[in-house]
PDB file of N, CA and C in Angstrom:
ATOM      1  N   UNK A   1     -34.785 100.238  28.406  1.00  0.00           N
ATOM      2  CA  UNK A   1     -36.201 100.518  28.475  1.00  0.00           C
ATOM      3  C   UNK A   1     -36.940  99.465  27.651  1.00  0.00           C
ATOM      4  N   UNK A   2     -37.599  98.793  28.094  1.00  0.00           N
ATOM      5  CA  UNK A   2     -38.712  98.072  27.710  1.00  0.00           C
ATOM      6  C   UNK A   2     -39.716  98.875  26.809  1.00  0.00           C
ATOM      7  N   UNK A   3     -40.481  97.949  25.354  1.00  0.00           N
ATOM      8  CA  UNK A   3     -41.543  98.750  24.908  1.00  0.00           C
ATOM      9  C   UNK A   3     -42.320  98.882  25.782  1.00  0.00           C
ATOM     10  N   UNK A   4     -42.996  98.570  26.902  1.00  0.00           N
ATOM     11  CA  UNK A   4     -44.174  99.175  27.466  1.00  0.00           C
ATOM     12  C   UNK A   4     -43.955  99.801  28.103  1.00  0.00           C
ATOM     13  N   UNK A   5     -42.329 100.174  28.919  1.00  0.00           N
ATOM     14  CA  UNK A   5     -41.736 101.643  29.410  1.00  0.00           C
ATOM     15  C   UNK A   5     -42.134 102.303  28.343  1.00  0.00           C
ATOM     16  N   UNK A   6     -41.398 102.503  27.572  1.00  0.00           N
ATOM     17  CA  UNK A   6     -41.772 103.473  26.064  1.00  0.00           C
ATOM     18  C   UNK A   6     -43.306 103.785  26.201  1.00  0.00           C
ATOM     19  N   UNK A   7     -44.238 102.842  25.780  1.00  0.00           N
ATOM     20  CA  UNK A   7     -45.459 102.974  25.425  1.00  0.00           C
ATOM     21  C   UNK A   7     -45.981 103.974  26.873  1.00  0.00           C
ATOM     22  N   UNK A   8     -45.873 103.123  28.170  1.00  0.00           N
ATOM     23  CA  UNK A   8     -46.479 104.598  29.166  1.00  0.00           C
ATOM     24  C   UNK A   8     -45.783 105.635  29.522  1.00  0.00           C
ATOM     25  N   UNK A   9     -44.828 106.282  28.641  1.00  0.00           N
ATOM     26  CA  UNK A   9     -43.953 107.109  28.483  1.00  0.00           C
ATOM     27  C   UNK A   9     -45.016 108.246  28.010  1.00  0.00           C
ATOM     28  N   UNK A  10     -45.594 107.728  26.846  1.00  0.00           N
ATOM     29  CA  UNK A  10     -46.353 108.807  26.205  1.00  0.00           C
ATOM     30  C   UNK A  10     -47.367 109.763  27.089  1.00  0.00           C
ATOM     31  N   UNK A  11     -47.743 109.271  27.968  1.00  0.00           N
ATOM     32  CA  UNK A  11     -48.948 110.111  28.725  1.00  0.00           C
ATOM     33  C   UNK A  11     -48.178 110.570  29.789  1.00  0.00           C
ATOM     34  N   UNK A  12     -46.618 110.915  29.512  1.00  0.00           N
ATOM     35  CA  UNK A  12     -46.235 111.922  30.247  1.00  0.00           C
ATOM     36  C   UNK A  12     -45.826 113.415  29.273  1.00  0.00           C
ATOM     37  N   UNK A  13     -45.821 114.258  30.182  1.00  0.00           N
ATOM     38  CA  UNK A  13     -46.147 115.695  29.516  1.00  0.00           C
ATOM     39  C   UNK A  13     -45.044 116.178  28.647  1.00  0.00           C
ATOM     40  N   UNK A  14     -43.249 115.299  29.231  1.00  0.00           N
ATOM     41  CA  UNK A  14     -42.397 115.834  28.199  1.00  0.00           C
ATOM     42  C   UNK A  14     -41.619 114.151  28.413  1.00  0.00           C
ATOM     43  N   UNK A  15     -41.231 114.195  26.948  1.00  0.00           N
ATOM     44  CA  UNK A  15     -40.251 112.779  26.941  1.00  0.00           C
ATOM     45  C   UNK A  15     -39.247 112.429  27.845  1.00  0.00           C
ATOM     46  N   UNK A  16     -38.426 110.856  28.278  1.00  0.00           N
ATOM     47  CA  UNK A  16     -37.459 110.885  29.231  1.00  0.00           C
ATOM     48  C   UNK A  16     -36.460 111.769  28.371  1.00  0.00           C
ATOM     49  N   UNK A  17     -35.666 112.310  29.241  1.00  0.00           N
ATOM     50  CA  UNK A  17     -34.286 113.052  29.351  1.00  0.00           C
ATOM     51  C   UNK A  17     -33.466 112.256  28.196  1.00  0.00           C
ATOM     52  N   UNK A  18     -33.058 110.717  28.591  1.00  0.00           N
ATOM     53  CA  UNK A  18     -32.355 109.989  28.167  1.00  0.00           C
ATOM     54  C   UNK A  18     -32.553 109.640  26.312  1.00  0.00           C
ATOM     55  N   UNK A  19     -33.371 110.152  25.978  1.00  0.00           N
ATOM     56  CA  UNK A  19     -34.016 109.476  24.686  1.00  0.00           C
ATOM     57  C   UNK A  19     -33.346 109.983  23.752  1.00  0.00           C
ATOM     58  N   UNK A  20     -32.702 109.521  22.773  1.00  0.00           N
ATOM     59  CA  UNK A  20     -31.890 109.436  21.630  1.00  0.00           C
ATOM     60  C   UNK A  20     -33.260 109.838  20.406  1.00  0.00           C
ATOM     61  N   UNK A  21     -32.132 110.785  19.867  1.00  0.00           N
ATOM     62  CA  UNK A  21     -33.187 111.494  18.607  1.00  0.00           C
ATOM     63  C   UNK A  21     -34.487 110.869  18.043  1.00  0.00           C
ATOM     64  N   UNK A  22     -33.890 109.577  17.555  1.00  0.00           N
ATOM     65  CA  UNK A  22     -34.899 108.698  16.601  1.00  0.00           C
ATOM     66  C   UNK A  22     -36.189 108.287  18.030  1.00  0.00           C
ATOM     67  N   UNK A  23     -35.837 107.958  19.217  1.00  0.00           N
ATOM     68  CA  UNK A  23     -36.577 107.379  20.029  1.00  0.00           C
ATOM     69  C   UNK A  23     -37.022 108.680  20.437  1.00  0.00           C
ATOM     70  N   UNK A  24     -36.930 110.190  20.246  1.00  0.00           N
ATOM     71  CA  UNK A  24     -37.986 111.268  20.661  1.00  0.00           C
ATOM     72  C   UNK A  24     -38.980 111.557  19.796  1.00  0.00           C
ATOM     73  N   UNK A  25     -38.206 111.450  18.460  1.00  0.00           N
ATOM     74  CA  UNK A  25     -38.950 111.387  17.060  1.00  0.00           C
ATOM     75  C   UNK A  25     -40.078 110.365  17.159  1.00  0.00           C
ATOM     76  N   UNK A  26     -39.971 109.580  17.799  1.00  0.00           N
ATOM     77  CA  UNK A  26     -40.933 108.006  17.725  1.00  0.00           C
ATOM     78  C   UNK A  26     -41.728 108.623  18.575  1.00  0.00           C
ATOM     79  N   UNK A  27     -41.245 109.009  19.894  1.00  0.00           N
ATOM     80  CA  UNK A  27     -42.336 109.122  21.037  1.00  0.00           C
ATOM     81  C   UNK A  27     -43.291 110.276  20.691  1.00  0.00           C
ATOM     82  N   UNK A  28     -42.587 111.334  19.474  1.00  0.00           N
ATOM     83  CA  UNK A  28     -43.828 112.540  19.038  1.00  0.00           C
ATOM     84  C   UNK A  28     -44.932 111.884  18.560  1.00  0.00           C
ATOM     85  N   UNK A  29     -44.250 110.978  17.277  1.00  0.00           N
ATOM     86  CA  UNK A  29     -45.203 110.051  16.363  1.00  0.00           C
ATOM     87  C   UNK A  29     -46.499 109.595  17.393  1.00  0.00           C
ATOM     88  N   UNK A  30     -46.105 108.573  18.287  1.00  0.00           N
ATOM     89  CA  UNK A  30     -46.879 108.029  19.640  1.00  0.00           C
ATOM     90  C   UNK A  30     -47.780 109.006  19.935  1.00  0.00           C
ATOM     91  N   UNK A  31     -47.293 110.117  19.727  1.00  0.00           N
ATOM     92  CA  UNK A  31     -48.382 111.143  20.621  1.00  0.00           C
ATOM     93  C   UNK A  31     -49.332 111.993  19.034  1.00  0.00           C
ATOM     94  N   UNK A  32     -49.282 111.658  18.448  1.00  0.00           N
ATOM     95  CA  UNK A  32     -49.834 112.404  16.901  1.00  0.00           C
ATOM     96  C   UNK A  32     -49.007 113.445  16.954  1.00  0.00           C
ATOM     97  N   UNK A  33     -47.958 113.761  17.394  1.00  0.00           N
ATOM     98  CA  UNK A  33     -47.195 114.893  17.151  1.00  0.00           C
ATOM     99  C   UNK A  33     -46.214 115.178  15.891  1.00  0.00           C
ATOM    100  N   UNK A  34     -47.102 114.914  15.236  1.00  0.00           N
ATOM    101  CA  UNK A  34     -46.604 114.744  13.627  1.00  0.00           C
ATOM    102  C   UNK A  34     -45.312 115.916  13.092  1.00  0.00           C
ATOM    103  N   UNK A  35     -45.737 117.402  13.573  1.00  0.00           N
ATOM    104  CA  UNK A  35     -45.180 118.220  12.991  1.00  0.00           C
ATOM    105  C   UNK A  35     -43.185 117.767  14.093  1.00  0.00           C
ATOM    106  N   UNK A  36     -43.663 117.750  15.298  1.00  0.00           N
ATOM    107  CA  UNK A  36     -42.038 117.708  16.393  1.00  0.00           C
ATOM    108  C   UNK A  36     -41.786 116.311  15.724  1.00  0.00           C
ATOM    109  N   UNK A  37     -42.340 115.335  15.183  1.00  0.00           N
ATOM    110  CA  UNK A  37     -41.698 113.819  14.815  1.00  0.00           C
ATOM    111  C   UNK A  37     -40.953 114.375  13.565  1.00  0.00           C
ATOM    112  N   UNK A  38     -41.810 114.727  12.716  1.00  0.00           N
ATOM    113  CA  UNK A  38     -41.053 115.457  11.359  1.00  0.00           C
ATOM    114  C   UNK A  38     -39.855 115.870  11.541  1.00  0.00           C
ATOM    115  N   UNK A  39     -39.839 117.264  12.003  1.00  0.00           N
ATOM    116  CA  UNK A  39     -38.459 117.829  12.352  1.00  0.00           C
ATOM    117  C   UNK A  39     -37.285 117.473  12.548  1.00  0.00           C
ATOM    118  N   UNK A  40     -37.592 116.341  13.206  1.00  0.00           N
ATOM    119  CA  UNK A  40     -36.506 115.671  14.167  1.00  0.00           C
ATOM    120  C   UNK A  40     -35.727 114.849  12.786  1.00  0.00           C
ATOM    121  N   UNK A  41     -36.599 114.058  11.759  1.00  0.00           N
ATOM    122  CA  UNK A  41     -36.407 112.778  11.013  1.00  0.00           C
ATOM    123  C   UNK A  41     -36.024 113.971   9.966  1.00  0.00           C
ATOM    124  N   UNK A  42     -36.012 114.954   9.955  1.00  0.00           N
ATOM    125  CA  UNK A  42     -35.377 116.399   8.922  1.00  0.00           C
ATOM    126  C   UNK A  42     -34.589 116.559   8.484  1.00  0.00           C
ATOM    127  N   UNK A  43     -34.078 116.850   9.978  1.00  0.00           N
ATOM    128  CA  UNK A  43     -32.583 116.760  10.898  1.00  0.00           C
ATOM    129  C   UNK A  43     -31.226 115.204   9.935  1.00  0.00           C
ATOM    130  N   UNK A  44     -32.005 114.488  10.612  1.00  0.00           N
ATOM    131  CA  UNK A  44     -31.354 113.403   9.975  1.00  0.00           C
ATOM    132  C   UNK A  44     -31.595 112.571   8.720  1.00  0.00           C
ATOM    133  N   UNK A  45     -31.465 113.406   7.524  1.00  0.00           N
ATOM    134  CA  UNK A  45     -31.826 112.792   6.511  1.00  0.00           C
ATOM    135  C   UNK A  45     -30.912 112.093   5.907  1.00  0.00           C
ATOM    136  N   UNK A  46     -30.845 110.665   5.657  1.00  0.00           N
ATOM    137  CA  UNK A  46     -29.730 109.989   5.267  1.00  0.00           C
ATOM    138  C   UNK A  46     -29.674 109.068   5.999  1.00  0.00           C
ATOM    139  N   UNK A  47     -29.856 108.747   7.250  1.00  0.00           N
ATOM    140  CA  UNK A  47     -29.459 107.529   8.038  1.00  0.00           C
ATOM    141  C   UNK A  47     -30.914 106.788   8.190  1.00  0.00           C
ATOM    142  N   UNK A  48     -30.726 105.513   7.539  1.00  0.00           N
ATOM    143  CA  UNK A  48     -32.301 104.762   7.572  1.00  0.00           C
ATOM    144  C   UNK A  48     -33.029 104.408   8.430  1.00  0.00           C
ATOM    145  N   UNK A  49     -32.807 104.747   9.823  1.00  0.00           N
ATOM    146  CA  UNK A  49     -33.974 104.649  10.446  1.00  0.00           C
ATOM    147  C   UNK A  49     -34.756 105.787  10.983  1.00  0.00           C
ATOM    148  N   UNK A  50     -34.190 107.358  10.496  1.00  0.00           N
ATOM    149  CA  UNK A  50     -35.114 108.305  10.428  1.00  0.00           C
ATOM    150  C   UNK A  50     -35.477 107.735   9.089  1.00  0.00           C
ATOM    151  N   UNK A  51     -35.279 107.690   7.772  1.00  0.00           N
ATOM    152  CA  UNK A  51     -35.738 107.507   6.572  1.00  0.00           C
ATOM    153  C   UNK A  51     -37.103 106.878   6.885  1.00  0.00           C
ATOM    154  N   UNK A  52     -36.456 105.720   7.705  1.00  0.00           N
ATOM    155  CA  UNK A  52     -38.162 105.181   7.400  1.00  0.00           C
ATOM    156  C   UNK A  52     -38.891 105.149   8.412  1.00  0.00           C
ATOM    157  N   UNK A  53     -38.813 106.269   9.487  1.00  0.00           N
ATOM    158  CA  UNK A  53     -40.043 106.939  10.616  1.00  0.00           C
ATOM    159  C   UNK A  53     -40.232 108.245   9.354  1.00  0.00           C
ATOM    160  N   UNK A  54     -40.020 108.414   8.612  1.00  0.00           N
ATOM    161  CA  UNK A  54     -40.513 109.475   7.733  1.00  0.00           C
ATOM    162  C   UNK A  54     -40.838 109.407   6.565  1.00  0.00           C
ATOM    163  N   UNK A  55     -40.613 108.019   6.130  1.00  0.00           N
ATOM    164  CA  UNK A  55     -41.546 106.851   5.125  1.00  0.00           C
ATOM    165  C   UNK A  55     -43.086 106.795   6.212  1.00  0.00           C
ATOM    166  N   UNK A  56     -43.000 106.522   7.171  1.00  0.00           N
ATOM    167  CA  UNK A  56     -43.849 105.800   8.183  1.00  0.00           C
ATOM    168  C   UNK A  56     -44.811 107.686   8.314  1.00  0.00           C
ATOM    169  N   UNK A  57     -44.098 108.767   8.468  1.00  0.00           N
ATOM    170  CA  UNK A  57     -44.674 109.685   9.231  1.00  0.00           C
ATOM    171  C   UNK A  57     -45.561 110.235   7.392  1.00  0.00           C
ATOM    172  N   UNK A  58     -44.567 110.084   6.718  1.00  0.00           N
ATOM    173  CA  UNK A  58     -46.337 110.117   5.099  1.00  0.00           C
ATOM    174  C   UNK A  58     -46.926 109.631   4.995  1.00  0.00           C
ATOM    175  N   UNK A  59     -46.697 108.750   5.097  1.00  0.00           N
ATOM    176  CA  UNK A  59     -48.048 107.400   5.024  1.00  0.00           C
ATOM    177  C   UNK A  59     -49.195 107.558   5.882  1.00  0.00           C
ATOM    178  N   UNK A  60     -48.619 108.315   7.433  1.00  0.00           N
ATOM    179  CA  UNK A  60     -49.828 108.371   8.298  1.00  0.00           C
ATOM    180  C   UNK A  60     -50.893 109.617   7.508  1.00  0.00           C
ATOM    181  N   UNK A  61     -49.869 110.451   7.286  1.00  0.00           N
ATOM    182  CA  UNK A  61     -50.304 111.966   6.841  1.00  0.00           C
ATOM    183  C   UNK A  61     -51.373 111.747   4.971  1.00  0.00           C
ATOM    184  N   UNK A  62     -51.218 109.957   4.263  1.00  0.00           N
ATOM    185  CA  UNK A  62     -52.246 109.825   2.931  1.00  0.00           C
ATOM    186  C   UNK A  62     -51.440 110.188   2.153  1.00  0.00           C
ATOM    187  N   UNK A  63     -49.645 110.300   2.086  1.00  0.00           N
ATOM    188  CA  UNK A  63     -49.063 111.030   0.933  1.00  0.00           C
ATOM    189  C   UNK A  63     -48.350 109.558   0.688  1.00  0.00           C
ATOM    190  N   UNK A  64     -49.119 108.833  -0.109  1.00  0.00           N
ATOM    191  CA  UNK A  64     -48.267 107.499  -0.539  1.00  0.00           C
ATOM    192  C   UNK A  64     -47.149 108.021  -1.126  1.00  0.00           C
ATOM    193  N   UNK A  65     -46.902 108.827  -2.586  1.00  0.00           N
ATOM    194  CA  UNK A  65     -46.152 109.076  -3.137  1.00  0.00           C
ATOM    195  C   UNK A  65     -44.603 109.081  -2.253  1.00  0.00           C
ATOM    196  N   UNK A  66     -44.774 110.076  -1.187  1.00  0.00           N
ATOM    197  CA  UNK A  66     -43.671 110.993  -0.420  1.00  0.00           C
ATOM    198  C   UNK A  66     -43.599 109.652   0.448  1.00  0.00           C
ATOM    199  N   UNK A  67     -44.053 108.806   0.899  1.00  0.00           N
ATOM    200  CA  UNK A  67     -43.697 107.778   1.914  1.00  0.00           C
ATOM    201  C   UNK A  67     -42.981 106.521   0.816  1.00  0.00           C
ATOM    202  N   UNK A  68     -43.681 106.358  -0.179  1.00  0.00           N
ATOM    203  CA  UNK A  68     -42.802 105.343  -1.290  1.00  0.00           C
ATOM    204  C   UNK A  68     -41.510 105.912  -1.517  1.00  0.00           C
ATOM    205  N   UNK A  69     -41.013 107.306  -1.519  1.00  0.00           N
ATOM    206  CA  UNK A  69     -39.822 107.873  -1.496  1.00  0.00           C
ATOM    207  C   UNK A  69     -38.557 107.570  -0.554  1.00  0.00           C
ATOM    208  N   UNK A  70     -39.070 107.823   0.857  1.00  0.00           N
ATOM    209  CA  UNK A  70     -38.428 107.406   2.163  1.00  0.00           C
ATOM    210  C   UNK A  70     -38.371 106.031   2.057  1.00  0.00           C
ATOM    211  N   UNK A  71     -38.971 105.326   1.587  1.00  0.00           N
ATOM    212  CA  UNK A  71     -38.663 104.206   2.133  1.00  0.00           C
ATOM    213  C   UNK A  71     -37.637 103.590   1.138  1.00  0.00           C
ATOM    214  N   UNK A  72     -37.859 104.128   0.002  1.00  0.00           N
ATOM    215  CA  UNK A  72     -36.570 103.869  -1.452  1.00  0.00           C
ATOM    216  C   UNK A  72     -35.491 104.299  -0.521  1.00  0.00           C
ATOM    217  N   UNK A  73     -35.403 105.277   0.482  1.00  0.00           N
ATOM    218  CA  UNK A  73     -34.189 105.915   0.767  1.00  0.00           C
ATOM    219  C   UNK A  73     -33.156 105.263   2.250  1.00  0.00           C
ATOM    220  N   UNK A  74     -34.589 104.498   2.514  1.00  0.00           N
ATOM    221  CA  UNK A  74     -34.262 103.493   3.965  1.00  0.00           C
ATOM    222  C   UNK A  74     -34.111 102.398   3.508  1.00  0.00           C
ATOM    223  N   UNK A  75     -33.988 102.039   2.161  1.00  0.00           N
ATOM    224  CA  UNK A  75     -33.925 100.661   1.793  1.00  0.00           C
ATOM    225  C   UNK A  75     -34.606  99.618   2.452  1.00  0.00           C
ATOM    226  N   UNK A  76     -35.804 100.036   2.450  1.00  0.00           N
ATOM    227  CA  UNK A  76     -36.892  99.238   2.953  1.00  0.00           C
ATOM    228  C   UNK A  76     -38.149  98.941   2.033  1.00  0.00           C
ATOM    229  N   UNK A  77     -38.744  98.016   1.836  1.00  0.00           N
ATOM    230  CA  UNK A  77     -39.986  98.052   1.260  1.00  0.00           C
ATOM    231  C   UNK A  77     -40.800  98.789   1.827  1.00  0.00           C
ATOM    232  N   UNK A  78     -42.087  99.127   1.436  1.00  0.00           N
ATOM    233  CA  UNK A  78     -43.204  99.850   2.003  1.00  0.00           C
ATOM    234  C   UNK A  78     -43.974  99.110   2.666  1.00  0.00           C
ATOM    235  N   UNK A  79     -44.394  99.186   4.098  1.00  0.00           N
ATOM    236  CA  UNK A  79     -44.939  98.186   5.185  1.00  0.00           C
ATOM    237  C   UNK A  79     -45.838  97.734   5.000  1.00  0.00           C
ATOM    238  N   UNK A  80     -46.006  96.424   5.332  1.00  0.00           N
ATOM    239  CA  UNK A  80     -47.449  96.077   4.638  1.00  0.00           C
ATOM    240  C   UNK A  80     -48.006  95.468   6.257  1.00  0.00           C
ATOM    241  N   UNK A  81     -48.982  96.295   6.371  1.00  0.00           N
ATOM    242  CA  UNK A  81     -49.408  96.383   8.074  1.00  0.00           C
ATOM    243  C   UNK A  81     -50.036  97.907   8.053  1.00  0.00           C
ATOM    244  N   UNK A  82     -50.328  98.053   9.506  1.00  0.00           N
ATOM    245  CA  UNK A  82     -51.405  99.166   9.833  1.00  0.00           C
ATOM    246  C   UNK A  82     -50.087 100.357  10.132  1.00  0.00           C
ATOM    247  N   UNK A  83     -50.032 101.508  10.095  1.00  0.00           N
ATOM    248  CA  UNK A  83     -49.194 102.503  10.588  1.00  0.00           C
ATOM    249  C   UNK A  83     -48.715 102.229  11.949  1.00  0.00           C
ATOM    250  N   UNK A  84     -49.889 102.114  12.575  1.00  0.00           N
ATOM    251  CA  UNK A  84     -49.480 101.863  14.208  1.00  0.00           C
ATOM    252  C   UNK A  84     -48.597 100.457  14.610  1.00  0.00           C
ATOM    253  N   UNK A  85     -49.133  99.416  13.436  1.00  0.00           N
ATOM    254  CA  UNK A  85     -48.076  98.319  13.668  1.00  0.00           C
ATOM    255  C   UNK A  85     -46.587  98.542  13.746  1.00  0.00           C
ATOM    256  N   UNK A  86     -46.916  99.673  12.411  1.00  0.00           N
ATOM    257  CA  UNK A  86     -45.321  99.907  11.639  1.00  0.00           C
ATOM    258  C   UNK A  86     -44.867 100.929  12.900  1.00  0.00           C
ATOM    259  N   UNK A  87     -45.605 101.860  13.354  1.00  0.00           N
ATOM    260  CA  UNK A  87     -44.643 102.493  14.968  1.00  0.00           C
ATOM    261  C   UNK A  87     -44.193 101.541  15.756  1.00  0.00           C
ATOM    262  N   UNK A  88     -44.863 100.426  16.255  1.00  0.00           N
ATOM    263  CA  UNK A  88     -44.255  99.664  16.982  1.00  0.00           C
ATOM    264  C   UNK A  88     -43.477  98.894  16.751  1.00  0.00           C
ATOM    265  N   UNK A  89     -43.326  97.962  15.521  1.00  0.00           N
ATOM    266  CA  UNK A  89     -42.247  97.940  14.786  1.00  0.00           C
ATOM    267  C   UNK A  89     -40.686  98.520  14.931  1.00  0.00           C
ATOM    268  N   UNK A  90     -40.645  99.646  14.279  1.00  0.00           N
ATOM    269  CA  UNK A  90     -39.865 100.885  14.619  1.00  0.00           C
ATOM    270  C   UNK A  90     -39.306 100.780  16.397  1.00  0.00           C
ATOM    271  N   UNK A  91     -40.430 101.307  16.739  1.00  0.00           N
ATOM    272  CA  UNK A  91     -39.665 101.587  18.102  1.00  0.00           C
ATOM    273  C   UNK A  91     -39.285 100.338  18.853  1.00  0.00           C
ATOM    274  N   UNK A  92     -39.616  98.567  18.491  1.00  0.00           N
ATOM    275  CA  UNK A  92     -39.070  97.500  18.699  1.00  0.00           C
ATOM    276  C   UNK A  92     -37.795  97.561  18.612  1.00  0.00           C
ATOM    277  N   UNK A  93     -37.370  97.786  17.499  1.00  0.00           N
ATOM    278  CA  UNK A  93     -36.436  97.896  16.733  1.00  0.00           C
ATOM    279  C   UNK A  93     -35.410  98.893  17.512  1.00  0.00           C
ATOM    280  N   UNK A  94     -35.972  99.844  17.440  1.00  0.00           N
ATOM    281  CA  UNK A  94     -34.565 101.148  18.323  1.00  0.00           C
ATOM    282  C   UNK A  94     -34.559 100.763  19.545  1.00  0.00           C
ATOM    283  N   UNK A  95     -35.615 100.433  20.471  1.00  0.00           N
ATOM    284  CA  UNK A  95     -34.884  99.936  21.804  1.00  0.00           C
ATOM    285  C   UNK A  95     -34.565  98.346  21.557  1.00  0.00           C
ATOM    286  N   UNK A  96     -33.943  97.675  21.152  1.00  0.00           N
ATOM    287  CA  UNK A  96     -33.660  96.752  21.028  1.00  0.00           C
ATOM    288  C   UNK A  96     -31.831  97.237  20.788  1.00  0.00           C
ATOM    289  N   UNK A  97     -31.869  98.218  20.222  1.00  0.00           N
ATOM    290  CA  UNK A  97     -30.551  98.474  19.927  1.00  0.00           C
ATOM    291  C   UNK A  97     -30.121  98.596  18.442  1.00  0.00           C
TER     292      UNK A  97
END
């Protein structure tokens, strides 16, 4: 899947079938579905690329503190860019492999 598969993914009513946790988690994010993106990045706490869609999902939500946390935990710096950069980013990144 291509990002702009992904991207007109969103203005459908339920995600593809095929989509791997982190890439459903992303596609909630995509949709402001903050609370179903959460859950998901919950689920998998420990493996760094939920860590840092949940570095990424405080930051949207104004909780610097709790997003400087995740991202200590994704071994990532804290993004220096717009949120929405940092989604696309992200989801570059997971469909890329």
């Amino acid at each position: 899947m291509t990002y702009a598969e992904f991207d007109a993914s969103l203005t459908a009513h339920t995600p593809p079938a095929s989509f791997s946790p982190i890439l459903l988690a992303l596609w909630h994010t995509g949709r402001d579905e903050w609370a179903e993106a959460h859950d998901i990045v919950q689920d998998h706490e420990g493996e760094p690329e939920y860590d840092w869609l949940h570095a990424l999902l405080h930051r949207q939500e104004g909780d610097a503190t709790n997003a400087a946390y995740w991202y200590r935990h994704a071994g990532r710096p804290v993004f220096d860019g717009s949120t929405r950069h940092e989604w696309q980013t992200l989801v570059k990144s997971q469909l890329a492999g």
